[in-house]
PDB file of N, CA and C in Angstrom:
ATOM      1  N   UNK A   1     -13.746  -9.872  29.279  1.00  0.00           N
ATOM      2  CA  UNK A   1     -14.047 -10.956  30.205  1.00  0.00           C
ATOM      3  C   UNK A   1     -14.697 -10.448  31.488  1.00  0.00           C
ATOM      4  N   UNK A   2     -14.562  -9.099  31.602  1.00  0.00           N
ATOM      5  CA  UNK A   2     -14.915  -8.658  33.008  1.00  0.00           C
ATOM      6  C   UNK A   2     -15.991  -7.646  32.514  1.00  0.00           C
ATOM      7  N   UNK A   3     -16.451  -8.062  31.479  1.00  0.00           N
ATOM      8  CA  UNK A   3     -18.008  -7.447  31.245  1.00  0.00           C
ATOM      9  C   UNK A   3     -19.095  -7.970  32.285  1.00  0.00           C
ATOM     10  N   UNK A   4     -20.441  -6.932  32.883  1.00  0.00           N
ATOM     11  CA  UNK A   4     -21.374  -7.787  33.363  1.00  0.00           C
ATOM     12  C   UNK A   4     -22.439  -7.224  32.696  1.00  0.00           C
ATOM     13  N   UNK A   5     -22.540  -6.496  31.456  1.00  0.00           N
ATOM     14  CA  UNK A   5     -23.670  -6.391  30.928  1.00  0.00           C
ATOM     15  C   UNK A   5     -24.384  -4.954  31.338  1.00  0.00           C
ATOM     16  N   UNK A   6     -24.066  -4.042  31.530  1.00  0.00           N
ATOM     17  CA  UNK A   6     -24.248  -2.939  32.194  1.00  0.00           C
ATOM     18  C   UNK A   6     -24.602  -1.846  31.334  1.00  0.00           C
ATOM     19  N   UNK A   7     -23.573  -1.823  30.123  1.00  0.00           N
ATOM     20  CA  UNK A   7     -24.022  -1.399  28.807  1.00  0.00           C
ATOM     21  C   UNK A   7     -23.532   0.387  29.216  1.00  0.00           C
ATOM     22  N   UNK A   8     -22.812   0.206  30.024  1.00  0.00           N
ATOM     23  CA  UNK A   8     -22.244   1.898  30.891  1.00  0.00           C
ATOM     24  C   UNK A   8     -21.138   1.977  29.638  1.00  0.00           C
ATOM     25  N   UNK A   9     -20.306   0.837  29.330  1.00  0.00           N
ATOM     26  CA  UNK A   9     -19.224   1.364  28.323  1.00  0.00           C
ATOM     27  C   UNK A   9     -19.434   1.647  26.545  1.00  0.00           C
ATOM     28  N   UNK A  10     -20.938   1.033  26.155  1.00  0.00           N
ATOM     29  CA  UNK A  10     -20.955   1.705  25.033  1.00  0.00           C
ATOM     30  C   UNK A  10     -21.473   2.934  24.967  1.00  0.00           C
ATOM     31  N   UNK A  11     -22.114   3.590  26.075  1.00  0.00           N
ATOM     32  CA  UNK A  11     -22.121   4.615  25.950  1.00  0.00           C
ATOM     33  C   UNK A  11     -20.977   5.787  25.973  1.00  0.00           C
ATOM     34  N   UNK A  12     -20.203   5.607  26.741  1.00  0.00           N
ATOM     35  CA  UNK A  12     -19.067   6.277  27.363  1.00  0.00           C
ATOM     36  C   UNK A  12     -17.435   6.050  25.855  1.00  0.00           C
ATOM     37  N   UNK A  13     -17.925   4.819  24.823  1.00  0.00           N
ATOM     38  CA  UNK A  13     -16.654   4.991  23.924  1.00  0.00           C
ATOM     39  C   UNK A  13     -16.682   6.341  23.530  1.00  0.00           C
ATOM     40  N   UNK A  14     -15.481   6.931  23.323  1.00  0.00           N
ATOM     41  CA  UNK A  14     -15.680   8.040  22.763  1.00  0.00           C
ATOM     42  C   UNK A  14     -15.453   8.261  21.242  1.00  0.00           C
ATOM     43  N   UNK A  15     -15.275   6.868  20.563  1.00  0.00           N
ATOM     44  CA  UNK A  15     -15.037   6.717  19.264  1.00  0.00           C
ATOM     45  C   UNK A  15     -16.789   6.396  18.746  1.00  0.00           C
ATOM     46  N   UNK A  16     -17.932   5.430  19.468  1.00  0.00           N
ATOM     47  CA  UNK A  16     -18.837   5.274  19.836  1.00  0.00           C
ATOM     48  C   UNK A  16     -18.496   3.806  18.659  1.00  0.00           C
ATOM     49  N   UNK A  17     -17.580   2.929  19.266  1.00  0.00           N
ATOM     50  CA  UNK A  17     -17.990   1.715  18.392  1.00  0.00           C
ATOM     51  C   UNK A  17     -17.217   0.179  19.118  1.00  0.00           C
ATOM     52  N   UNK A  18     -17.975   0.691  20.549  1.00  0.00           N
ATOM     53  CA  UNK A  18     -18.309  -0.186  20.967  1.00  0.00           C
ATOM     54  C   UNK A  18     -19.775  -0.621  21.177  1.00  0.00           C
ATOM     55  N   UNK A  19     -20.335  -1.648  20.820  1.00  0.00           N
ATOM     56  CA  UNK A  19     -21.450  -2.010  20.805  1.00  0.00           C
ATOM     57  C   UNK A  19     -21.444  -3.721  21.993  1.00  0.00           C
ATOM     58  N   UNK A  20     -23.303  -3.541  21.866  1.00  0.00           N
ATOM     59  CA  UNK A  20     -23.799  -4.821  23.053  1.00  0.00           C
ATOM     60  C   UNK A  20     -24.189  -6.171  22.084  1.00  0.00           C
ATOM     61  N   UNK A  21     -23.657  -6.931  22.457  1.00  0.00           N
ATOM     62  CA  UNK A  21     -23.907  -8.234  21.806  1.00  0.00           C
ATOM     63  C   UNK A  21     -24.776  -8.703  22.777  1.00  0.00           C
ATOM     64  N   UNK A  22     -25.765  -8.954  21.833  1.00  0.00           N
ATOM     65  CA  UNK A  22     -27.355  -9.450  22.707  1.00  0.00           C
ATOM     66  C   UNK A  22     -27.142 -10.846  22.777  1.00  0.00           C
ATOM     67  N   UNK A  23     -26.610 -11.451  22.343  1.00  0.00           N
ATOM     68  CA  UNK A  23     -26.257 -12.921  22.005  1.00  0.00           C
ATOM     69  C   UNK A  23     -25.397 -13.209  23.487  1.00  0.00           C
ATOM     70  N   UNK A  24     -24.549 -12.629  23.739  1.00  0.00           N
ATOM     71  CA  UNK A  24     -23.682 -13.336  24.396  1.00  0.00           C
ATOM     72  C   UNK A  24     -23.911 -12.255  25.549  1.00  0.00           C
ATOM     73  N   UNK A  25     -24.200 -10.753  25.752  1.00  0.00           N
ATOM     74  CA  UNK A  25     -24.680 -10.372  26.918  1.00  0.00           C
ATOM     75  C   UNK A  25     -23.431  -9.025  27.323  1.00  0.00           C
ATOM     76  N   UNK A  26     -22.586  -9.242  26.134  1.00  0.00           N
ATOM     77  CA  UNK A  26     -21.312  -8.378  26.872  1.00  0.00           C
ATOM     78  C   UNK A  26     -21.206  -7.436  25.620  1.00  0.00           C
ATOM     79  N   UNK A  27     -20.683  -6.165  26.257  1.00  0.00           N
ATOM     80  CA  UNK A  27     -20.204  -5.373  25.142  1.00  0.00           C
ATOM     81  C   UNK A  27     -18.968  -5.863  24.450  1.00  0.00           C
ATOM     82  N   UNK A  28     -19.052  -5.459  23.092  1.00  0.00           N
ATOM     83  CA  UNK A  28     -17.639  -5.995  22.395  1.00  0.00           C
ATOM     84  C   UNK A  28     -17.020  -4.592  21.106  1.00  0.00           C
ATOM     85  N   UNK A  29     -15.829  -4.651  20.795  1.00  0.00           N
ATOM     86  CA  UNK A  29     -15.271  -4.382  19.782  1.00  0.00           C
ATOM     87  C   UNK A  29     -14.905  -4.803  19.464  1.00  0.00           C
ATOM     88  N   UNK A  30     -14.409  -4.465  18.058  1.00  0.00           N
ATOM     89  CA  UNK A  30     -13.147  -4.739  16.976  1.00  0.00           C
ATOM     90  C   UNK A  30     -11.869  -4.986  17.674  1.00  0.00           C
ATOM     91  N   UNK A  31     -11.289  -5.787  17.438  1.00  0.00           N
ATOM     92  CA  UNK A  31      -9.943  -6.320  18.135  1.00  0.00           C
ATOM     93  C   UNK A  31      -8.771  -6.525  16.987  1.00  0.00           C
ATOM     94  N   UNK A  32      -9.365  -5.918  15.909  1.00  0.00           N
ATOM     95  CA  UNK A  32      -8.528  -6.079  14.660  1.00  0.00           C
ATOM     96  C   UNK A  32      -7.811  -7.643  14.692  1.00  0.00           C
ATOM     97  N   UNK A  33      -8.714  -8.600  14.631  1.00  0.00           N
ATOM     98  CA  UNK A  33      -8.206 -10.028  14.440  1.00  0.00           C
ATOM     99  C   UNK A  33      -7.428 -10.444  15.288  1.00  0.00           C
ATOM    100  N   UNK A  34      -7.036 -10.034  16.974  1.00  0.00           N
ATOM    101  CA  UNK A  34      -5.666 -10.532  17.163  1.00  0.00           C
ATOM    102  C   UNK A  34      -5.570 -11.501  17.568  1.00  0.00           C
ATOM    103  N   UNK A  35      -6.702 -12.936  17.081  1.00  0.00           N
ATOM    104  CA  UNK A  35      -6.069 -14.119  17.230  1.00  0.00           C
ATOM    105  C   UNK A  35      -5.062 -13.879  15.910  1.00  0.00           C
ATOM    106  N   UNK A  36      -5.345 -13.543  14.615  1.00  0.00           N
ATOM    107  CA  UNK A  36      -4.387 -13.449  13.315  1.00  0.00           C
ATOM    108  C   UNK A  36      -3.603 -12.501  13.837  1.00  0.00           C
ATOM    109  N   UNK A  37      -3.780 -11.344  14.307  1.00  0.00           N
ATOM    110  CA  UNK A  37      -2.845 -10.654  14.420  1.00  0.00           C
ATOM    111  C   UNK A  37      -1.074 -11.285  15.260  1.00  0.00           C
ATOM    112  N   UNK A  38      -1.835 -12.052  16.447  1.00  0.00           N
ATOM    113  CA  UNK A  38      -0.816 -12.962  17.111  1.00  0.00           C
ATOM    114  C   UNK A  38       0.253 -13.402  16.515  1.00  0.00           C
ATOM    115  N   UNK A  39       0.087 -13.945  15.417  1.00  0.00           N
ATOM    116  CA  UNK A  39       0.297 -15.050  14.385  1.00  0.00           C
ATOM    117  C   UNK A  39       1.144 -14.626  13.568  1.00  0.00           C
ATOM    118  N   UNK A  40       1.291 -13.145  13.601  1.00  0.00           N
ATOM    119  CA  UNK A  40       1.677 -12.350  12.276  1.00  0.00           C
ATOM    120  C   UNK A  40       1.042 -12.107  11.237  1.00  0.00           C
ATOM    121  N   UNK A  41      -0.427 -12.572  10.888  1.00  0.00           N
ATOM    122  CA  UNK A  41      -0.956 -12.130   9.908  1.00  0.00           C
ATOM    123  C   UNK A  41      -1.812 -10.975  10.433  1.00  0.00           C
ATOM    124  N   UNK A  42      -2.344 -10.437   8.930  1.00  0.00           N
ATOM    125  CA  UNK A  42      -3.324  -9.590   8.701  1.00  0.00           C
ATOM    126  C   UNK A  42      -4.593  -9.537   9.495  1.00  0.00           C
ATOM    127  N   UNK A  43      -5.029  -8.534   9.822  1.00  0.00           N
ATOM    128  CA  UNK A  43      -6.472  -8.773   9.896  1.00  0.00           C
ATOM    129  C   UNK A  43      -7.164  -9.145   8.520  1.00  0.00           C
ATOM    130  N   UNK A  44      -8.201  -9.601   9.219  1.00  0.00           N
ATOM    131  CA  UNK A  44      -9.003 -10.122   7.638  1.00  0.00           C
ATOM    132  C   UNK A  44      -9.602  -9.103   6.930  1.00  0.00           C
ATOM    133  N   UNK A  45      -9.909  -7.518   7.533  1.00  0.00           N
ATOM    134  CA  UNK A  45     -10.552  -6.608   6.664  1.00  0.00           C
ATOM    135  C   UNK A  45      -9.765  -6.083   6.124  1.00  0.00           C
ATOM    136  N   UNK A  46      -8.252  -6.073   6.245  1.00  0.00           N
ATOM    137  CA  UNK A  46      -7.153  -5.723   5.653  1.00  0.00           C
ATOM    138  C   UNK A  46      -7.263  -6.521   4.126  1.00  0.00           C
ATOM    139  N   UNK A  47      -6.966  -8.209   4.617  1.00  0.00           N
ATOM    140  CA  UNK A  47      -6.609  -9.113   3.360  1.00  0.00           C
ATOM    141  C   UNK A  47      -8.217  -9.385   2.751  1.00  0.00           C
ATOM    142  N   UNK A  48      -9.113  -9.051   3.126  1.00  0.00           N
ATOM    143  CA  UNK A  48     -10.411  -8.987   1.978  1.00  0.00           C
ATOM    144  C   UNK A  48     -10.897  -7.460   1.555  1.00  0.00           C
ATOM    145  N   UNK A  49     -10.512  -6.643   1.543  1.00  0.00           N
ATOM    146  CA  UNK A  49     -10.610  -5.202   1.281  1.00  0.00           C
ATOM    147  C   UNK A  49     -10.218  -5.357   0.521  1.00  0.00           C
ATOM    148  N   UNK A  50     -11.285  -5.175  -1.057  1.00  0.00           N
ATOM    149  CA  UNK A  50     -10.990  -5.332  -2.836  1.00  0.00           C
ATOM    150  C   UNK A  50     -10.572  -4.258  -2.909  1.00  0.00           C
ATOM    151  N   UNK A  51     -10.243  -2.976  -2.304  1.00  0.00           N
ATOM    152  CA  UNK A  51      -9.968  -1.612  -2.778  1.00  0.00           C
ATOM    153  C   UNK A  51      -8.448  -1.245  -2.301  1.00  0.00           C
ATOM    154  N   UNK A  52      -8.250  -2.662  -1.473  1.00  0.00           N
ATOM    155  CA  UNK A  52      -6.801  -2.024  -0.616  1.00  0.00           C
ATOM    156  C   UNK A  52      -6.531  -1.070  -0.111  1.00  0.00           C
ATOM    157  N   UNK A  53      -7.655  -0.809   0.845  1.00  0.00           N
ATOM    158  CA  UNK A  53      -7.882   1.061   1.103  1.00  0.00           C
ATOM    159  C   UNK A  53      -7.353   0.840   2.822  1.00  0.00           C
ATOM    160  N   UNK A  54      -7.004  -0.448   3.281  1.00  0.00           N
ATOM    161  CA  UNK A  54      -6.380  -0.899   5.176  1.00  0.00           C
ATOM    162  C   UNK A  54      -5.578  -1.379   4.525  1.00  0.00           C
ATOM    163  N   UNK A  55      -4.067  -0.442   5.554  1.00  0.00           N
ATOM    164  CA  UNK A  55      -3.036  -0.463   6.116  1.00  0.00           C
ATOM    165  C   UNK A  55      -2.581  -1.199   7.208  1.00  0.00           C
ATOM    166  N   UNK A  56      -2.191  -2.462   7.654  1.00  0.00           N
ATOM    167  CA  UNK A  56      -1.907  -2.658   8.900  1.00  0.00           C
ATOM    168  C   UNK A  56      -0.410  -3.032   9.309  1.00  0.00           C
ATOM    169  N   UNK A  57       0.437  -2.334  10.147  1.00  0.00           N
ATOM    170  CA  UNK A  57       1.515  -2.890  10.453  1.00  0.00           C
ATOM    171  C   UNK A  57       1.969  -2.085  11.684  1.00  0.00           C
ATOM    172  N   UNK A  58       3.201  -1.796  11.694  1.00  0.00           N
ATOM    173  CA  UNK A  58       3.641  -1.887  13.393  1.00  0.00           C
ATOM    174  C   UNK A  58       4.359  -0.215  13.257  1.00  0.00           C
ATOM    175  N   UNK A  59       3.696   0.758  13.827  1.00  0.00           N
ATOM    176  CA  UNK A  59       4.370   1.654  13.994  1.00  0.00           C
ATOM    177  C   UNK A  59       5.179   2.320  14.255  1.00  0.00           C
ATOM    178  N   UNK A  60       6.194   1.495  15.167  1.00  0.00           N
ATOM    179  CA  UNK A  60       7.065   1.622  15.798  1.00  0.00           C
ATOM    180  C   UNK A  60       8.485   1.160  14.923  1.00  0.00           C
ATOM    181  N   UNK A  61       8.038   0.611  13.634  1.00  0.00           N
ATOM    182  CA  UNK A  61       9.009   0.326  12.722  1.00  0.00           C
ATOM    183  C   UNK A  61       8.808   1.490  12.067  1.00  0.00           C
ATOM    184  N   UNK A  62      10.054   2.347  11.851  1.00  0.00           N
ATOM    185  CA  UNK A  62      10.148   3.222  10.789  1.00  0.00           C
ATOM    186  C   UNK A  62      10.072   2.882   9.240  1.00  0.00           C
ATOM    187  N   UNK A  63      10.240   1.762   9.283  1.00  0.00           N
ATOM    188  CA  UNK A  63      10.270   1.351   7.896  1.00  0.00           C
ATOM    189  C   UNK A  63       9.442   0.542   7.708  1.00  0.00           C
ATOM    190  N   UNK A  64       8.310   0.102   8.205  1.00  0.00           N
ATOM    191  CA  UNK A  64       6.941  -0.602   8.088  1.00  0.00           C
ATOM    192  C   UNK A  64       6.175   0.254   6.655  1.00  0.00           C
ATOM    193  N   UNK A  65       5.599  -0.318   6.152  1.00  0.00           N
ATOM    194  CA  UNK A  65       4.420   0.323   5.149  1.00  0.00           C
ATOM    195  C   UNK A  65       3.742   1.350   5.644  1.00  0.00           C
ATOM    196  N   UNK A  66       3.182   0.925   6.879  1.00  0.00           N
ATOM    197  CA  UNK A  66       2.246   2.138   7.711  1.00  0.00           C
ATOM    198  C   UNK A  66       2.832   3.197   7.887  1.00  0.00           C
ATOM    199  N   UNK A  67       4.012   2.914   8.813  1.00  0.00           N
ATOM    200  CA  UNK A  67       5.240   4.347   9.171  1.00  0.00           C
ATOM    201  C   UNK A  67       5.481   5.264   7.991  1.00  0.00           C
ATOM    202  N   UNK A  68       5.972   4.395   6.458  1.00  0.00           N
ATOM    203  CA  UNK A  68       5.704   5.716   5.885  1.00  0.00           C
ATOM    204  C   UNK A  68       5.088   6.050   5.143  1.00  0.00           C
ATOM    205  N   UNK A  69       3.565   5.299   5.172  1.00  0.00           N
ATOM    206  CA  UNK A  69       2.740   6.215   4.661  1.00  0.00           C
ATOM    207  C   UNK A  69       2.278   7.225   5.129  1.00  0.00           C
ATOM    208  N   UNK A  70       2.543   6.913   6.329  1.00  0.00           N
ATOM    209  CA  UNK A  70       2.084   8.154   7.485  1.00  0.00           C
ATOM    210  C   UNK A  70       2.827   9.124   7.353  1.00  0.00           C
ATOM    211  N   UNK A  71       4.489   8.949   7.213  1.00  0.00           N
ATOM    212  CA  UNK A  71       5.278   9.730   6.515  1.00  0.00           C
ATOM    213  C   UNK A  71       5.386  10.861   5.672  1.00  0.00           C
ATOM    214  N   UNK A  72       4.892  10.297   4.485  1.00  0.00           N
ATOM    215  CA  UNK A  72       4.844  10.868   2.865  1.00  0.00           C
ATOM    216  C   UNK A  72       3.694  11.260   2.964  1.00  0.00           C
ATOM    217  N   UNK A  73       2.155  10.983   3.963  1.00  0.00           N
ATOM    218  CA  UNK A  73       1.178  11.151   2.638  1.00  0.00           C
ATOM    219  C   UNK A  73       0.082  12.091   4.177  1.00  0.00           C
ATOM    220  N   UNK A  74      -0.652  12.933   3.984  1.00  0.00           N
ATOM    221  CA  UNK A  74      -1.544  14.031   5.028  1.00  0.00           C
ATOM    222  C   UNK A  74      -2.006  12.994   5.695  1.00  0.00           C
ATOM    223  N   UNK A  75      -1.852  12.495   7.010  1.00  0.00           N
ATOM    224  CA  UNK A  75      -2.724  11.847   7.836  1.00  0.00           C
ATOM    225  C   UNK A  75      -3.337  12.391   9.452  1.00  0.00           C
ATOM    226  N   UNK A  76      -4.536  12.127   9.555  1.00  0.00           N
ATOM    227  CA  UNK A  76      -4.869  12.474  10.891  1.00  0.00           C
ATOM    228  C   UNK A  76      -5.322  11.133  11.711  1.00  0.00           C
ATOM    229  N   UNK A  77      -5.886  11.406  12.848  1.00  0.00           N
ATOM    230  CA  UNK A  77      -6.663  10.850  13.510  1.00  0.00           C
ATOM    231  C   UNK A  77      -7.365  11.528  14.134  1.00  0.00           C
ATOM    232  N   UNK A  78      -8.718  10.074  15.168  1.00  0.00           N
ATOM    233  CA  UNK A  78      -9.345  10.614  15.804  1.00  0.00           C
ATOM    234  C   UNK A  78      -9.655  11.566  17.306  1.00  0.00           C
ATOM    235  N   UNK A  79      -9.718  12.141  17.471  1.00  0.00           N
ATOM    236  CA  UNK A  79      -9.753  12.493  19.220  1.00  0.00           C
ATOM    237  C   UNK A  79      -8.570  12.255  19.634  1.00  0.00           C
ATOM    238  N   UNK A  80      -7.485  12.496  19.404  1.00  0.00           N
ATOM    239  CA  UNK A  80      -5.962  12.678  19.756  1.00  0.00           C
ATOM    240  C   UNK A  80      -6.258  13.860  20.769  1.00  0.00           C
ATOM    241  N   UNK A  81      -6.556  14.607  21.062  1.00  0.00           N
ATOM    242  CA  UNK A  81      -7.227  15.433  21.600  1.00  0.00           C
ATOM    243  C   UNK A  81      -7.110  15.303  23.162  1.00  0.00           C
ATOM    244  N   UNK A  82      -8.095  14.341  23.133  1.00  0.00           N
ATOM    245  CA  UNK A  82      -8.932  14.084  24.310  1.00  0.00           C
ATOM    246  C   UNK A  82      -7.706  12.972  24.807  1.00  0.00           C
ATOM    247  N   UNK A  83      -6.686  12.346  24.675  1.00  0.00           N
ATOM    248  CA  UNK A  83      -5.843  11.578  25.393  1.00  0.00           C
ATOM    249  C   UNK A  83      -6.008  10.024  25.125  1.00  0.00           C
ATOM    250  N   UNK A  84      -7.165   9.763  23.784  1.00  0.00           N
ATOM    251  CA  UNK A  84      -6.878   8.612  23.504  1.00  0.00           C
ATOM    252  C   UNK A  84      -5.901   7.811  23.021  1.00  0.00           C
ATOM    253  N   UNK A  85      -4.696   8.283  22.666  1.00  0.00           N
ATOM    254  CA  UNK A  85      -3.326   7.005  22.067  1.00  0.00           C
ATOM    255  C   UNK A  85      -3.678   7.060  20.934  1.00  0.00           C
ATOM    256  N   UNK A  86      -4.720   7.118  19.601  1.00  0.00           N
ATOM    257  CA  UNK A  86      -5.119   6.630  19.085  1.00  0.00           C
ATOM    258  C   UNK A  86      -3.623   5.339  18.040  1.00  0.00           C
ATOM    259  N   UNK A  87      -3.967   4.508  17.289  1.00  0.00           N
ATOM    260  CA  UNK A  87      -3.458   3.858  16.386  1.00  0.00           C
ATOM    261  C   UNK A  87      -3.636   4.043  14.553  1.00  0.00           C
ATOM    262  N   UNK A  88      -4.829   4.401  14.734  1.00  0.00           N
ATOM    263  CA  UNK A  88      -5.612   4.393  13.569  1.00  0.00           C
ATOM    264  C   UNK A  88      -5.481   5.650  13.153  1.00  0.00           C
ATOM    265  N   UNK A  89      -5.219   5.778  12.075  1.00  0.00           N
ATOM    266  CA  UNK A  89      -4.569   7.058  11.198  1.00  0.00           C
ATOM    267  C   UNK A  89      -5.599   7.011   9.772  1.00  0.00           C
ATOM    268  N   UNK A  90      -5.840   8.145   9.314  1.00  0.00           N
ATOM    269  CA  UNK A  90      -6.930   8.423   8.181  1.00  0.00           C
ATOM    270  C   UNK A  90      -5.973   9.054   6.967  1.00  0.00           C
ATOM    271  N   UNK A  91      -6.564   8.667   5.906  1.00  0.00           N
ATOM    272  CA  UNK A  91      -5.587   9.641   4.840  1.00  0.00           C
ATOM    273  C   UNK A  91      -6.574  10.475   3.695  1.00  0.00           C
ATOM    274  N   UNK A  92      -6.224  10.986   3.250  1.00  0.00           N
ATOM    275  CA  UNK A  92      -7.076  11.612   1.894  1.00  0.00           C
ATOM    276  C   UNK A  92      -6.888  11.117   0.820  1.00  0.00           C
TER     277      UNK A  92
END
């Protein structure tokens, strides 16, 4: 909301996926659905992903799906590194 079009923050993501919506004038990302997310549902690339290859749930539950897949199975992320928090976890 406190975009003015400056286009300083897609350069500066360090994931680089924030992009400029020419349409509306503001940079935007992925927000992983959280009007659905609100709601308790899925994101939608979760529940239309034919390969079931997205995970989404709450990390902080040990016993969530996510928690232990993260658990049981080699996962990394991105730029943990650099002090981003990340959420998003990768698997093999």
């Amino acid at each position: 909301d406190q975009c003015r079009g400056w286009r300083m923050c897609v350069s500066a993501c360090p994931y680089k996926k924030v992009y400029f919506n020419h349409n509306t004038g503001k940079a935007e990302k992925c927000t992983l659905c959280r009007e659905r997310t609100d709601r308790g549902e899925e994101p939608m690339c979760v529940v239309c992903c034919p390969a079931h290859a997205r995970i989404f749930g709450d990390l902080d539950d040990p016993d969530s799906e996510i928690s232990q897949t993260i658990l049981n199975r080699k996962a990394w992320t991105l730029l943990e590194n650099q002090g981003t928090r990340p959420s998003v976890h990768y698997f093999e």
